[in-house]
PDB file of N, CA and C in Angstrom:
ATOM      1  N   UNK A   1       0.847  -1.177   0.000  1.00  0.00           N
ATOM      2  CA  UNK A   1       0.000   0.000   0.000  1.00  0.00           C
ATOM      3  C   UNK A   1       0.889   1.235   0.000  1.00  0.00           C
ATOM      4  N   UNK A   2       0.700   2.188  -0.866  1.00  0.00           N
ATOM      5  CA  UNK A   2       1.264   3.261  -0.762  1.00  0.00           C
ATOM      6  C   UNK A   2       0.698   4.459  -0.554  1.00  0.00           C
ATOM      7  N   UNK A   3       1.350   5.282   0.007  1.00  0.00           N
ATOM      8  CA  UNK A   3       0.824   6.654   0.362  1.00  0.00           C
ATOM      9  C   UNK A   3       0.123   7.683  -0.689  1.00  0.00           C
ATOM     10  N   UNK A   4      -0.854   8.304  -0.696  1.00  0.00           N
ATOM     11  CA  UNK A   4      -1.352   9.227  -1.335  1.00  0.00           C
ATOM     12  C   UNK A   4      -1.568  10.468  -0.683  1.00  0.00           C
ATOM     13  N   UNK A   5      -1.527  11.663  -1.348  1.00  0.00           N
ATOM     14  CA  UNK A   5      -2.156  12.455  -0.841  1.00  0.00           C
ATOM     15  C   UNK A   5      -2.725  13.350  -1.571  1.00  0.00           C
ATOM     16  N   UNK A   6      -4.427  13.700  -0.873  1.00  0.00           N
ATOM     17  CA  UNK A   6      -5.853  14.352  -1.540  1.00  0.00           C
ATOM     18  C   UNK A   6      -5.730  15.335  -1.283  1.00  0.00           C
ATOM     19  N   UNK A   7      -6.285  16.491  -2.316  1.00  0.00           N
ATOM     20  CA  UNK A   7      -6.642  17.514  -1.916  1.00  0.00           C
ATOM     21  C   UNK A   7      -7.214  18.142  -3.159  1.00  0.00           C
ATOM     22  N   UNK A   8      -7.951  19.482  -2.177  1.00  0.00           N
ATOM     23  CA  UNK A   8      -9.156  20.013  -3.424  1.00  0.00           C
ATOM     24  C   UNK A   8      -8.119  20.992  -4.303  1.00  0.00           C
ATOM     25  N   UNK A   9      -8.316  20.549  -5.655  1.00  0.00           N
ATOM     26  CA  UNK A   9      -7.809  21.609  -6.785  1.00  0.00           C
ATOM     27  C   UNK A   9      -8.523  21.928  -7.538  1.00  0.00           C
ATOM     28  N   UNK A  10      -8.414  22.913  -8.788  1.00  0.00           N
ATOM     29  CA  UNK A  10      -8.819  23.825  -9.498  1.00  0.00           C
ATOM     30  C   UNK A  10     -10.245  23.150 -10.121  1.00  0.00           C
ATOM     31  N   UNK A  11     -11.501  24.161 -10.354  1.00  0.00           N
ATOM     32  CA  UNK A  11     -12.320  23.780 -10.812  1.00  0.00           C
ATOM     33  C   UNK A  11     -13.655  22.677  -9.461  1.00  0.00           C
ATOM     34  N   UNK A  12     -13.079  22.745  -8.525  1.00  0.00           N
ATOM     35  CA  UNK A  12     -13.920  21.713  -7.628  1.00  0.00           C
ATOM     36  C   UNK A  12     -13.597  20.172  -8.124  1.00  0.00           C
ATOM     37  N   UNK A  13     -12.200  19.988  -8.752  1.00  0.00           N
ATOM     38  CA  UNK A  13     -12.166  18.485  -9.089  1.00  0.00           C
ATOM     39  C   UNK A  13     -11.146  18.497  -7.310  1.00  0.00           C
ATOM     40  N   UNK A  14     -10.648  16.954  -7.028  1.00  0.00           N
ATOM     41  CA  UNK A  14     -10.263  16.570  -6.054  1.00  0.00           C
ATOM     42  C   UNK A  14      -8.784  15.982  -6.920  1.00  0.00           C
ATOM     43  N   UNK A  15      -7.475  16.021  -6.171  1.00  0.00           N
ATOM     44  CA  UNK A  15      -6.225  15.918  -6.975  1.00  0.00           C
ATOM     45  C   UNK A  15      -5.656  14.741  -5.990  1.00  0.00           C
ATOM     46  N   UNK A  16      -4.956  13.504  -6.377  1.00  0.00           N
ATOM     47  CA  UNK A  16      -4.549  12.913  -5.375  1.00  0.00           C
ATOM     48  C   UNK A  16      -3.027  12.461  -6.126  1.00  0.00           C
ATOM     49  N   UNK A  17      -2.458  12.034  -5.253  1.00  0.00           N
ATOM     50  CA  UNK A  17      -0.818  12.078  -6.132  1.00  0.00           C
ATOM     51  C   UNK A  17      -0.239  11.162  -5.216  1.00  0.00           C
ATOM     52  N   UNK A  18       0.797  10.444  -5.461  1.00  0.00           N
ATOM     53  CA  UNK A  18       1.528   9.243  -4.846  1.00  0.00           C
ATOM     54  C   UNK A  18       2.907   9.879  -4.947  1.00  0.00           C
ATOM     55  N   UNK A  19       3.617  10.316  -3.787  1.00  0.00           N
ATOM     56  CA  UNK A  19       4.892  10.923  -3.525  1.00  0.00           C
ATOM     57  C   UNK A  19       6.065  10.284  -3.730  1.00  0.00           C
ATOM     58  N   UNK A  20       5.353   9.154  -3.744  1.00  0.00           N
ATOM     59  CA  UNK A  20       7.030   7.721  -3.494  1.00  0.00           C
ATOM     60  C   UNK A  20       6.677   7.051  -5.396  1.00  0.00           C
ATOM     61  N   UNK A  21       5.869   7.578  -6.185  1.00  0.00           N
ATOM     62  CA  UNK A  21       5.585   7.514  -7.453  1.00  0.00           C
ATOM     63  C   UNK A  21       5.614   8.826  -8.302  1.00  0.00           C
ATOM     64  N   UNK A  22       6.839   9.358  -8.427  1.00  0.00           N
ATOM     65  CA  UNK A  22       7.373  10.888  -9.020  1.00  0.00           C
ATOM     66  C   UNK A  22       6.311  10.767 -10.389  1.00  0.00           C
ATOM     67  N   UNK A  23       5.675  11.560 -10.662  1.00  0.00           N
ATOM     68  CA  UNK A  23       4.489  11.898 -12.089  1.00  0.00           C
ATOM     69  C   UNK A  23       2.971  11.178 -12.072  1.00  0.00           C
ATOM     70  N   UNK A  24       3.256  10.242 -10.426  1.00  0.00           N
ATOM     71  CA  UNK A  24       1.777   9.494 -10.456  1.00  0.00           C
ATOM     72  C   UNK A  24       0.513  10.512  -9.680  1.00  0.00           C
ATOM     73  N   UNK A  25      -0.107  11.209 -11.019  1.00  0.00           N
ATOM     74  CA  UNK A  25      -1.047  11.811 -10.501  1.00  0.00           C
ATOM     75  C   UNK A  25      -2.394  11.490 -11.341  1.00  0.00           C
ATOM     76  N   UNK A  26      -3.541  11.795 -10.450  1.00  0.00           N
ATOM     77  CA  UNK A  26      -4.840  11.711 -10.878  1.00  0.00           C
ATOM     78  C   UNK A  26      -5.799  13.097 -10.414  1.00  0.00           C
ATOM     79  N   UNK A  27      -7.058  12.267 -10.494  1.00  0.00           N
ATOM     80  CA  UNK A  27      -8.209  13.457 -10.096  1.00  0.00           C
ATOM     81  C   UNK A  27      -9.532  12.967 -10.123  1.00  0.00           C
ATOM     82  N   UNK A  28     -10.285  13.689  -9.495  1.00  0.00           N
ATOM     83  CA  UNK A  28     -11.759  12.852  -9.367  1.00  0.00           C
ATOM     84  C   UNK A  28     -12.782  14.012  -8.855  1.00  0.00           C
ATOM     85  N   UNK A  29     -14.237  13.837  -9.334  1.00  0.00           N
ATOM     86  CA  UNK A  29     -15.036  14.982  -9.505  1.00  0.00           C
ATOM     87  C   UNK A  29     -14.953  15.128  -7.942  1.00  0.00           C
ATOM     88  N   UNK A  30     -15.242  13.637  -7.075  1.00  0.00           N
ATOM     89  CA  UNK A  30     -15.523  13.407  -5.773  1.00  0.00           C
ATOM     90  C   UNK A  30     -13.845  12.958  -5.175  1.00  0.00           C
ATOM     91  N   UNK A  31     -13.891  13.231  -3.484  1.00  0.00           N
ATOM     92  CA  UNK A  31     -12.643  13.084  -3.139  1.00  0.00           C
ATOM     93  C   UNK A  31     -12.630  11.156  -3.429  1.00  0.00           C
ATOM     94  N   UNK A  32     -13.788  10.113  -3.113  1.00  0.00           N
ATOM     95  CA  UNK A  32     -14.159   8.936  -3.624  1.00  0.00           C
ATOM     96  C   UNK A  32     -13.339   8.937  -5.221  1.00  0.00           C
ATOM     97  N   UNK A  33     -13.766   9.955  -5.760  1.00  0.00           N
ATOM     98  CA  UNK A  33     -13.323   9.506  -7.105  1.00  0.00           C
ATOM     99  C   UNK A  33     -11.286   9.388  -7.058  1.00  0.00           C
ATOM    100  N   UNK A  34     -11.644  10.421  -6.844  1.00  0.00           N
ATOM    101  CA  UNK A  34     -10.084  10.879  -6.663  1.00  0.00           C
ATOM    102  C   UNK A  34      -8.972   9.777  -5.959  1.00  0.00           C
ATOM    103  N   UNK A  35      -9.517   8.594  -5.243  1.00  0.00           N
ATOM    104  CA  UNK A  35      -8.652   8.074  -4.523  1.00  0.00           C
ATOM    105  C   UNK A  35      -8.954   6.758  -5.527  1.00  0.00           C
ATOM    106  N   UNK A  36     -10.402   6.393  -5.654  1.00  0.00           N
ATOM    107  CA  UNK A  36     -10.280   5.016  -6.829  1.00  0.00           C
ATOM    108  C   UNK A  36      -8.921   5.253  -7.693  1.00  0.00           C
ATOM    109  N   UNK A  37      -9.336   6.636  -8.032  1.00  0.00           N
ATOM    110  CA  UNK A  37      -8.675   6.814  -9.546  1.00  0.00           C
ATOM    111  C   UNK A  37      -6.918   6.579  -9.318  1.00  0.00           C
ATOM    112  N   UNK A  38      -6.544   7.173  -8.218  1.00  0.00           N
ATOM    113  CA  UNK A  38      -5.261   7.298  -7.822  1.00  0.00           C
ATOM    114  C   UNK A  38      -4.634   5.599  -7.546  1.00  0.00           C
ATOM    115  N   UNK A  39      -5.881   5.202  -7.373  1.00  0.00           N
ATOM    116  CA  UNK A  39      -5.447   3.566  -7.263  1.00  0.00           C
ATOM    117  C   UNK A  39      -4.770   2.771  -8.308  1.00  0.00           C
ATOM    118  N   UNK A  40      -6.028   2.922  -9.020  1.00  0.00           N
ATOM    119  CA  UNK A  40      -5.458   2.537 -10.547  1.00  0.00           C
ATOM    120  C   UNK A  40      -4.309   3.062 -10.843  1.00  0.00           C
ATOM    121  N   UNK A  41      -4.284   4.296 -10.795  1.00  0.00           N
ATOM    122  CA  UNK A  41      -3.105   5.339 -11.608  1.00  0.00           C
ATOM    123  C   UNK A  41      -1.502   4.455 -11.069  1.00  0.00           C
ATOM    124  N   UNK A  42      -1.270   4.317  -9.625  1.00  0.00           N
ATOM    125  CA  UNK A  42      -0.746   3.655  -9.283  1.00  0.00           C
ATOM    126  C   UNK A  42      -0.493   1.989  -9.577  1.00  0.00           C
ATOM    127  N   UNK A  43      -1.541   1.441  -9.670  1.00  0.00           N
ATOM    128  CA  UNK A  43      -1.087   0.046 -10.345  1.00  0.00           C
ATOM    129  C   UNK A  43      -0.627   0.322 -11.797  1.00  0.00           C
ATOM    130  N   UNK A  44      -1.260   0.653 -12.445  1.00  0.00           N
ATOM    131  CA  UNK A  44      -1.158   1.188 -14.222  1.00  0.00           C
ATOM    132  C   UNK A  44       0.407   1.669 -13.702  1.00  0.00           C
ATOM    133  N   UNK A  45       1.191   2.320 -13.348  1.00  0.00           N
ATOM    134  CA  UNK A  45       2.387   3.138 -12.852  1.00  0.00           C
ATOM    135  C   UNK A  45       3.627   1.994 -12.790  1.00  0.00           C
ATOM    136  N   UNK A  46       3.078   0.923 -11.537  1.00  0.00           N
ATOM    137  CA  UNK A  46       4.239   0.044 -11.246  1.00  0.00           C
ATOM    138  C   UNK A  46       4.360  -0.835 -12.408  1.00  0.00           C
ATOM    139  N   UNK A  47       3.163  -1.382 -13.016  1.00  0.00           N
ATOM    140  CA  UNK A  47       2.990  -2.662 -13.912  1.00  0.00           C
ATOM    141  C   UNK A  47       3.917  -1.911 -15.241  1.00  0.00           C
ATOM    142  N   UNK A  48       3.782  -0.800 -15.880  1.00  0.00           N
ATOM    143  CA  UNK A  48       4.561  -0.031 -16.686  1.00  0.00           C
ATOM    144  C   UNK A  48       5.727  -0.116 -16.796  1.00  0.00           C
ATOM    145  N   UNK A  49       6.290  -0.071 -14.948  1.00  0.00           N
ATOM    146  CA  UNK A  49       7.822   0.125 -15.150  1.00  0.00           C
ATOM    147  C   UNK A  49       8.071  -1.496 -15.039  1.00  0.00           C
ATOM    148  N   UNK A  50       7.548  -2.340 -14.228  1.00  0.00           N
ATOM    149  CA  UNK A  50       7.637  -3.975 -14.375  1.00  0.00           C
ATOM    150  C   UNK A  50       8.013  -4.295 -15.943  1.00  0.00           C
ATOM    151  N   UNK A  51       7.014  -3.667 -16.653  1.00  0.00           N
ATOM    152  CA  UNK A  51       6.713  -4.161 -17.912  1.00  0.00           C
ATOM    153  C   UNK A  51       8.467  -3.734 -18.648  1.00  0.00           C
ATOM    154  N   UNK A  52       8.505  -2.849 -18.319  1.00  0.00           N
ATOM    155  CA  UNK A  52      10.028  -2.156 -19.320  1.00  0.00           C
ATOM    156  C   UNK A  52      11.281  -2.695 -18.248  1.00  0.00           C
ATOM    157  N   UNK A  53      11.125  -2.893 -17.310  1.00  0.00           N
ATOM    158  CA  UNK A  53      11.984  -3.862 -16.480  1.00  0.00           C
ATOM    159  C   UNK A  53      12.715  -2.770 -15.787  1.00  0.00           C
ATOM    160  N   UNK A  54      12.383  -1.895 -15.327  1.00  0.00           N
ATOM    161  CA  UNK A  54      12.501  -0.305 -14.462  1.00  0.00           C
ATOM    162  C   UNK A  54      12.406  -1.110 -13.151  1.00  0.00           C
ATOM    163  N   UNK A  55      13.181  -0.574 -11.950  1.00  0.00           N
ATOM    164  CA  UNK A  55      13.015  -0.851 -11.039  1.00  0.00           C
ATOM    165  C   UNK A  55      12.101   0.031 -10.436  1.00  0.00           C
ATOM    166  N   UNK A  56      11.305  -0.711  -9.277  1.00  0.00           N
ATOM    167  CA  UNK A  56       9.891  -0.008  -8.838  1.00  0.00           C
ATOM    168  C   UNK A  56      10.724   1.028  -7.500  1.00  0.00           C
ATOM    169  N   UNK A  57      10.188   2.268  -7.693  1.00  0.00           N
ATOM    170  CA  UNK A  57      10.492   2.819  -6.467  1.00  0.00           C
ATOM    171  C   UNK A  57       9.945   2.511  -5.006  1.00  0.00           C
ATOM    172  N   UNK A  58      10.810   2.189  -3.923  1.00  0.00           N
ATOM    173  CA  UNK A  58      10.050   1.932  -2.710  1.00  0.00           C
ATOM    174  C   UNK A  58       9.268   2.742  -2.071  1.00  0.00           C
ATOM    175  N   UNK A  59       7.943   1.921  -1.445  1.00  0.00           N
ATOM    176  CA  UNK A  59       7.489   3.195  -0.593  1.00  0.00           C
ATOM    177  C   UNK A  59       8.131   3.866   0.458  1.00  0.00           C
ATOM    178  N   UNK A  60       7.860   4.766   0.277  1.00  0.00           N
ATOM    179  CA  UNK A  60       8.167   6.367   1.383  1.00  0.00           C
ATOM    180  C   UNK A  60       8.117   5.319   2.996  1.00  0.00           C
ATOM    181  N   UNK A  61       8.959   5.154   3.772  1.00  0.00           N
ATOM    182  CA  UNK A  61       9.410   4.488   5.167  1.00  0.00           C
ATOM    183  C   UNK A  61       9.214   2.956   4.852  1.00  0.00           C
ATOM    184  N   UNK A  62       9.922   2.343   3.537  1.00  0.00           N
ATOM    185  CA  UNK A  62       9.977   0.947   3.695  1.00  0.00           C
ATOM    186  C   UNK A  62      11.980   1.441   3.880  1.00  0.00           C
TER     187      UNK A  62
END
């Protein structure tokens, strides 16, 4: 499980971003949306660099 963090941005959408995943960002109308979405964004993220054989960055206090 990795860390995210929500918050309200431009337009009334909700912005959530994974710190220990440098460019993994999303957004969601609802803060709900915003964290599904960040989920995915994050699997879609690691499986990418798996896929090209990138080493995965660790989470933030492993």
């Amino acid at each position: 499980m990795r860390q995210a963090i929500i918050y309200s941005g431009e337009n009334g959408f909700w912005v959530a971003e994974c710190p220990s995943l440098p460019g993994c960002i999303s957004q969601g109308v609802t803060r709900e949306a915003a964290i599904i979405n960040i989920r995915e964004a994050i699997e879609g993220y690691v499986l990418a660099l798996q896929d090209d054989g990138i080493k995965v960055p660790p989470n933030q206090g492993d």
